[in-house]
N, C-alpha and C. Protein backbone atom coordinates (compact mmCIF):
# COMPACT_ATOMS: atom_id res chain seq x y z
N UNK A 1 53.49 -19.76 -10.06
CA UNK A 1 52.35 -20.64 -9.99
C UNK A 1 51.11 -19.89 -10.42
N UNK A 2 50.40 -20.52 -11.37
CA UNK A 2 49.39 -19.96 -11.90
C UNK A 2 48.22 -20.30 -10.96
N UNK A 3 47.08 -18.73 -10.62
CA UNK A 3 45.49 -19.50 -9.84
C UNK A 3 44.73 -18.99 -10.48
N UNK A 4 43.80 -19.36 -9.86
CA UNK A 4 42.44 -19.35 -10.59
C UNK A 4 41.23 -18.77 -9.48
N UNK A 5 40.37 -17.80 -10.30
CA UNK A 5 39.43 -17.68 -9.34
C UNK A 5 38.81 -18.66 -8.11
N UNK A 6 38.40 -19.57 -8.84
CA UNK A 6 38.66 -20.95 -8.35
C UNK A 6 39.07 -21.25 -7.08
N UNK A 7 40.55 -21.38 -7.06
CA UNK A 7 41.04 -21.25 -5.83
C UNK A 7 41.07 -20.34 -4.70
N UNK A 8 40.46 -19.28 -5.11
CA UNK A 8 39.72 -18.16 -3.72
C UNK A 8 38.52 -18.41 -3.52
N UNK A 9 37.83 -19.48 -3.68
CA UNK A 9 36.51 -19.87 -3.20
C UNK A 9 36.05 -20.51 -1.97
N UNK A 10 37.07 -20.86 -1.59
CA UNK A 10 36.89 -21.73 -0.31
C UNK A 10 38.20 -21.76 0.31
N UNK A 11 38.22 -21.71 1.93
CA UNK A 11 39.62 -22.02 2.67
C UNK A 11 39.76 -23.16 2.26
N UNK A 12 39.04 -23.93 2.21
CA UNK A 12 39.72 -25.39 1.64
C UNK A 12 40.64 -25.34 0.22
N UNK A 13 40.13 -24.67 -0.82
CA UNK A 13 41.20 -24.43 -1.80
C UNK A 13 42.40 -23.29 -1.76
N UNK A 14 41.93 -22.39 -0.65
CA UNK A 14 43.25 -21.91 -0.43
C UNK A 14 44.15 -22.66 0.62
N UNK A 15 43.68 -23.64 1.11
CA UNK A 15 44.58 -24.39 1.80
C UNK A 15 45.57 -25.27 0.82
N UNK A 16 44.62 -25.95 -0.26
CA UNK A 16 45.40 -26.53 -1.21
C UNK A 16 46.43 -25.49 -2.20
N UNK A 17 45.98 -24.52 -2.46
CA UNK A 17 46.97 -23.86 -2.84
C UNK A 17 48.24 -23.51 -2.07
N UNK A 18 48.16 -22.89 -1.23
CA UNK A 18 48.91 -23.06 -0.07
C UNK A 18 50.19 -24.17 0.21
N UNK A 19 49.27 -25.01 0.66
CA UNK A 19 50.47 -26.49 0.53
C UNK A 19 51.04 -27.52 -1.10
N UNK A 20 50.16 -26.49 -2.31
CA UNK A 20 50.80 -27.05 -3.37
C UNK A 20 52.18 -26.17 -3.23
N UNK A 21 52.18 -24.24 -3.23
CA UNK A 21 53.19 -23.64 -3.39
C UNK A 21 54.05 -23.89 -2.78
N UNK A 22 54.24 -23.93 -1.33
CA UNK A 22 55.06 -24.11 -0.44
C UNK A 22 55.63 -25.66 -0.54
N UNK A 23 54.82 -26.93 -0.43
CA UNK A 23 55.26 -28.08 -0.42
C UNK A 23 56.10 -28.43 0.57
N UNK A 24 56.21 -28.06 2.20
CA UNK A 24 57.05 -28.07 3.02
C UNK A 24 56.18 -28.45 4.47
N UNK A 25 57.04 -29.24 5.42
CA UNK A 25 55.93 -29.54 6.37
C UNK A 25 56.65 -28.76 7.55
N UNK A 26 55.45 -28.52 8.08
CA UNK A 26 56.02 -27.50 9.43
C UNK A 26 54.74 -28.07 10.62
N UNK A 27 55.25 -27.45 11.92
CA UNK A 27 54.09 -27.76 13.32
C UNK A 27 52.86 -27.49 12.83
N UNK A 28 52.12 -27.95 13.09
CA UNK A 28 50.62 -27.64 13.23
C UNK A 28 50.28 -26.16 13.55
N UNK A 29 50.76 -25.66 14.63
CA UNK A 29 50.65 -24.26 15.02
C UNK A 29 50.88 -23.02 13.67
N UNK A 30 52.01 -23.71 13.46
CA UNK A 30 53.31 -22.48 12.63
C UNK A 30 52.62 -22.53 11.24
N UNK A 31 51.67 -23.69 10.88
CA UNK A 31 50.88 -23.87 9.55
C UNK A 31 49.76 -23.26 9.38
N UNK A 32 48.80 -23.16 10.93
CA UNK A 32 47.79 -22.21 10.44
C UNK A 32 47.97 -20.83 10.87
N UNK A 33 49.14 -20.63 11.47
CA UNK A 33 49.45 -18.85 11.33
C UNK A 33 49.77 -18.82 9.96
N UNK A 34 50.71 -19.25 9.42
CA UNK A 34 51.09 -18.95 8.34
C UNK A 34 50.07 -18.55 7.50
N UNK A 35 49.24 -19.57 7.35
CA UNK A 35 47.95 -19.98 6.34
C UNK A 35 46.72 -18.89 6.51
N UNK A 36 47.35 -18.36 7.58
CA UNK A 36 46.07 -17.24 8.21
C UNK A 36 46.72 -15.94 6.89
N UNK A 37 48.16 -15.78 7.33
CA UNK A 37 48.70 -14.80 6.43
C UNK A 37 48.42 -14.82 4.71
N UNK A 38 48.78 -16.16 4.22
CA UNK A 38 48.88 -16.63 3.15
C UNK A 38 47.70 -16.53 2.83
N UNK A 39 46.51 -16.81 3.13
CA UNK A 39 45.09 -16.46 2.56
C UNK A 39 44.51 -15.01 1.84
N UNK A 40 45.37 -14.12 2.56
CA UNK A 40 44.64 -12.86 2.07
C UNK A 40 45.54 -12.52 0.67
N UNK A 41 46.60 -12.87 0.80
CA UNK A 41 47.83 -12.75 -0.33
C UNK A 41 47.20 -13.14 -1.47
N UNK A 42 46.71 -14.41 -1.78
CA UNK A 42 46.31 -14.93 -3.14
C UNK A 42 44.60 -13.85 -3.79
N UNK A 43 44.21 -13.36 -2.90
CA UNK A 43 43.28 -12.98 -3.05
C UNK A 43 43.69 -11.08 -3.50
N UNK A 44 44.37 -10.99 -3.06
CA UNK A 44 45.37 -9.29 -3.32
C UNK A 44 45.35 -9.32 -4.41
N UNK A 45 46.94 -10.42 -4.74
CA UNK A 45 47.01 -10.77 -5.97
C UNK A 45 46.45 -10.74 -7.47
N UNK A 46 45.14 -11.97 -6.93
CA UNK A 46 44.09 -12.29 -7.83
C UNK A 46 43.42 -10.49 -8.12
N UNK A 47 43.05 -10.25 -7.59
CA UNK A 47 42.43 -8.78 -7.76
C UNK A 47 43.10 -7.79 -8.29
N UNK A 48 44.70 -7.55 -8.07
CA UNK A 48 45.26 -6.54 -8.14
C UNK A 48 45.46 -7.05 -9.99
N UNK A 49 45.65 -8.09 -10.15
CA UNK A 49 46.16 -8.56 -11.85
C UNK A 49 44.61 -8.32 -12.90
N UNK A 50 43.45 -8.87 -11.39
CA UNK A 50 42.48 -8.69 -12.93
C UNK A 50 42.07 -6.88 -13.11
N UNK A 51 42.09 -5.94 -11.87
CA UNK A 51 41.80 -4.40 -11.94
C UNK A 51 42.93 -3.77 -12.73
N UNK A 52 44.17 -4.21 -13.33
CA UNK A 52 45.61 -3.57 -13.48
C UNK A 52 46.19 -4.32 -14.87
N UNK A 53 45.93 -5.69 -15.31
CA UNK A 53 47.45 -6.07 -16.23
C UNK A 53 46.49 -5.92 -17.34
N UNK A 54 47.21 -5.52 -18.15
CA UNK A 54 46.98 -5.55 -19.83
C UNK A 54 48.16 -6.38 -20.23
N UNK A 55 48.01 -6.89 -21.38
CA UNK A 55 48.68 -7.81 -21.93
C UNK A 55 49.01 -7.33 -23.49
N UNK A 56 48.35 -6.02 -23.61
CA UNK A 56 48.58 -5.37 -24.54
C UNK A 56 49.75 -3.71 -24.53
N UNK A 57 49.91 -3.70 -22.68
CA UNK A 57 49.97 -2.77 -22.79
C UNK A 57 51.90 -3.04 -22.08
N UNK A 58 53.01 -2.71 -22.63
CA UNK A 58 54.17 -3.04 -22.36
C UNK A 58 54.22 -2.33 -20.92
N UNK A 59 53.91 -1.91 -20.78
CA UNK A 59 54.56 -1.16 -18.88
C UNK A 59 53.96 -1.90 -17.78
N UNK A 60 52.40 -2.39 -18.23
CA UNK A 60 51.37 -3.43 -17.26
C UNK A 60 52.71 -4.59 -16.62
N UNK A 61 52.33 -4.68 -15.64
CA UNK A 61 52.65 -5.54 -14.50
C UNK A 61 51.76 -6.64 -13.77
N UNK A 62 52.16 -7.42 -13.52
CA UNK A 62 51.47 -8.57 -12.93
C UNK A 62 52.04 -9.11 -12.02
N UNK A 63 50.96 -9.47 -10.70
CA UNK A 63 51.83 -9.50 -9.43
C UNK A 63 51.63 -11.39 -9.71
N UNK A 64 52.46 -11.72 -8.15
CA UNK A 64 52.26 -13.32 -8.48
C UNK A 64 52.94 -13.82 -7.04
N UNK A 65 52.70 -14.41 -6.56
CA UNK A 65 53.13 -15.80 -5.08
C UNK A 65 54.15 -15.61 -4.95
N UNK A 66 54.75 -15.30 -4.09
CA UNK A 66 56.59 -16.18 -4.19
C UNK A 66 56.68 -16.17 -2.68
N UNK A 67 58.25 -16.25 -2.46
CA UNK A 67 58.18 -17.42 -1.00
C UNK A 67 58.16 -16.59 0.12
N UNK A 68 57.62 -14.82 -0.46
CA UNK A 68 57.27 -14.03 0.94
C UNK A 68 55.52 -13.95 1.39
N UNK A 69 55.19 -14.67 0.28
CA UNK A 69 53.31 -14.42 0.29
C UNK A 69 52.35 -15.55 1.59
N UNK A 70 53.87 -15.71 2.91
CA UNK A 70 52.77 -16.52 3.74
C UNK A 70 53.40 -15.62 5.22
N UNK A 71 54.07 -14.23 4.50
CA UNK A 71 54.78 -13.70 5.83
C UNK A 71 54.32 -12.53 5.84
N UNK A 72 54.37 -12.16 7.13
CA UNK A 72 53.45 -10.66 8.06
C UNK A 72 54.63 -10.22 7.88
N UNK A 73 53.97 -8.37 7.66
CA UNK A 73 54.66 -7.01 7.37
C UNK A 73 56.06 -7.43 8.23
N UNK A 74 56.02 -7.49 9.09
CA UNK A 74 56.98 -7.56 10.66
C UNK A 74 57.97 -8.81 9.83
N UNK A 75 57.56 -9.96 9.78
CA UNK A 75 58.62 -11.31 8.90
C UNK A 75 59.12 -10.42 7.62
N UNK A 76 58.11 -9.99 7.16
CA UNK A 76 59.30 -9.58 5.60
C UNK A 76 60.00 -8.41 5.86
N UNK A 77 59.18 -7.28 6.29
CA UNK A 77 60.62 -6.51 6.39
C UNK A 77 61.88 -6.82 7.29
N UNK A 78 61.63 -7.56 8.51
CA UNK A 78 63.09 -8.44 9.03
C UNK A 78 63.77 -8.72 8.08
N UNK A 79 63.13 -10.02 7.31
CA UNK A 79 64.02 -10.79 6.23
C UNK A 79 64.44 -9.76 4.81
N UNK A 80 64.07 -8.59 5.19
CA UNK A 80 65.14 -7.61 4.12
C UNK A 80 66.00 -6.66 4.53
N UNK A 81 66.32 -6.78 6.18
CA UNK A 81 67.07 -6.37 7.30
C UNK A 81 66.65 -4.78 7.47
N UNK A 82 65.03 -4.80 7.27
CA UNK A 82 64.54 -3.19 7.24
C UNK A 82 64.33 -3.47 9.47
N UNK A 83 64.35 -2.32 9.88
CA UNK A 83 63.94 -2.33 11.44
C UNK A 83 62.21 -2.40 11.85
N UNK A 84 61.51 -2.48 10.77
CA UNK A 84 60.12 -3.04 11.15
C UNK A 84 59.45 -2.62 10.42
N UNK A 85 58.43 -2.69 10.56
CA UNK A 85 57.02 -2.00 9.29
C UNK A 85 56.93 -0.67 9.39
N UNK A 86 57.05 -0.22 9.71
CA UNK A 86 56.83 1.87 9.70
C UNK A 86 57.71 1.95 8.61
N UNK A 87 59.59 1.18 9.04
CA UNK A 87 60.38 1.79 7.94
C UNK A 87 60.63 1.29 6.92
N UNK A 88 59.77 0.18 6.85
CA UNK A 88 59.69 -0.96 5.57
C UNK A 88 58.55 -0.14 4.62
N UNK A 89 57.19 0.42 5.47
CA UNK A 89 56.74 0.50 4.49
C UNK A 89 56.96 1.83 4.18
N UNK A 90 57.76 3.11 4.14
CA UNK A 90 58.15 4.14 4.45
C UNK A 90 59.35 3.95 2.92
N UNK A 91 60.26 3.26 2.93
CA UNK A 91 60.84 2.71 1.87
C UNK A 91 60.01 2.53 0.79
N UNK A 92 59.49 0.94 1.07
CA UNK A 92 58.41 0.80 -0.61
C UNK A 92 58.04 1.66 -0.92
N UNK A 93 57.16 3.05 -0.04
CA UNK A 93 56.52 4.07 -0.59
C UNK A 93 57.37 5.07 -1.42
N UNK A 94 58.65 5.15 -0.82
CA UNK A 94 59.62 6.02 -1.59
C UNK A 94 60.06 5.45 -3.05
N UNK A 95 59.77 4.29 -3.10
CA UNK A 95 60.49 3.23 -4.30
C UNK A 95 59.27 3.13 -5.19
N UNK A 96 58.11 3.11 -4.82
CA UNK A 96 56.79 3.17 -5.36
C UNK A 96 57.25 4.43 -6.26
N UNK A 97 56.35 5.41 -5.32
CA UNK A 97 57.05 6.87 -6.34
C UNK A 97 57.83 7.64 -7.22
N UNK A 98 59.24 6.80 -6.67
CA UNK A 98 60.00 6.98 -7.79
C UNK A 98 60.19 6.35 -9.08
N UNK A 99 59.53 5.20 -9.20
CA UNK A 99 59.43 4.19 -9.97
C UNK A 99 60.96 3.58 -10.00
N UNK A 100 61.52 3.47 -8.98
CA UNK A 100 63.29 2.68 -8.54
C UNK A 100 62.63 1.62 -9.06
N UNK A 101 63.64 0.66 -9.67
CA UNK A 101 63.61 -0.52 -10.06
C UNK A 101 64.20 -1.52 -8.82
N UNK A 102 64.18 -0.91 -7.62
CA UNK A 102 64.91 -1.86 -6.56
C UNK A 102 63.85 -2.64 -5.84
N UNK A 103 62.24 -1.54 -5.77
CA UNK A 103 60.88 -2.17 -5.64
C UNK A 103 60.74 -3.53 -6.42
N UNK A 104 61.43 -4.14 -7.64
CA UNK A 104 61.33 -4.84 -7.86
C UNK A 104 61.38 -6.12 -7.33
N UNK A 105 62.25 -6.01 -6.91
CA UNK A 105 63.41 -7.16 -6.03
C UNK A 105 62.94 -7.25 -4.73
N UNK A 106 61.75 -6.38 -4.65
CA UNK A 106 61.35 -6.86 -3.20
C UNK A 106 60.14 -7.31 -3.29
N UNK A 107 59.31 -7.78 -4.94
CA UNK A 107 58.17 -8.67 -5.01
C UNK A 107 58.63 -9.82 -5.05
């Protein structure tokens, strides 16, 4: 899903972004935790692509949404059966460095 500065202007448009990506209805509660998470994500994102991608340059990378960008350190490394954030992020850092292509698979 493509954004736009745009859409980091207001919680109201990151709300709409939000419920365009996802498109799923959940409790009231479980929507604005989520949405609490999911807010800072699009804004990472947005920043990390305009300080980093060249489009000229073949190795540049570009980050982008997918269906882990509304879950806390603690939810995603569970859902990659790591034992919590110390050894989740203890991993990426090792996969970072080495430039492993397995870091991939976990954007």
């Amino acid at each position: 899903m493509q954004m736009s500065s745009q859409d980091l202007e207001s919680e109201e448009n990151l709300w709409d972004l939000w419920q365009k990506f996802y498109m799923i209805s959940r409790v009231h509660e479980d929507m604005l935790k989520q949405f609490n998470q999911f807010k800072e994500t699009p804004k990472f994102v947005y920043k990390f692509n305009m300080d980093n991608y060249d489009p000229h340059v073949s190795s540049s990378c570009r980050m982008g949404l997918n269906m882990f960008s509304d879950m806390t350190v603690d939810e995603f490394s569970c859902s990659k059966g790591y034992g919590g954030p110390a050894e989740f992020r203890s991993k990426l850092e090792e996969m970072m460095s080495g430039g492993n292509d397995e870091f991939r698979s976990l954007i």
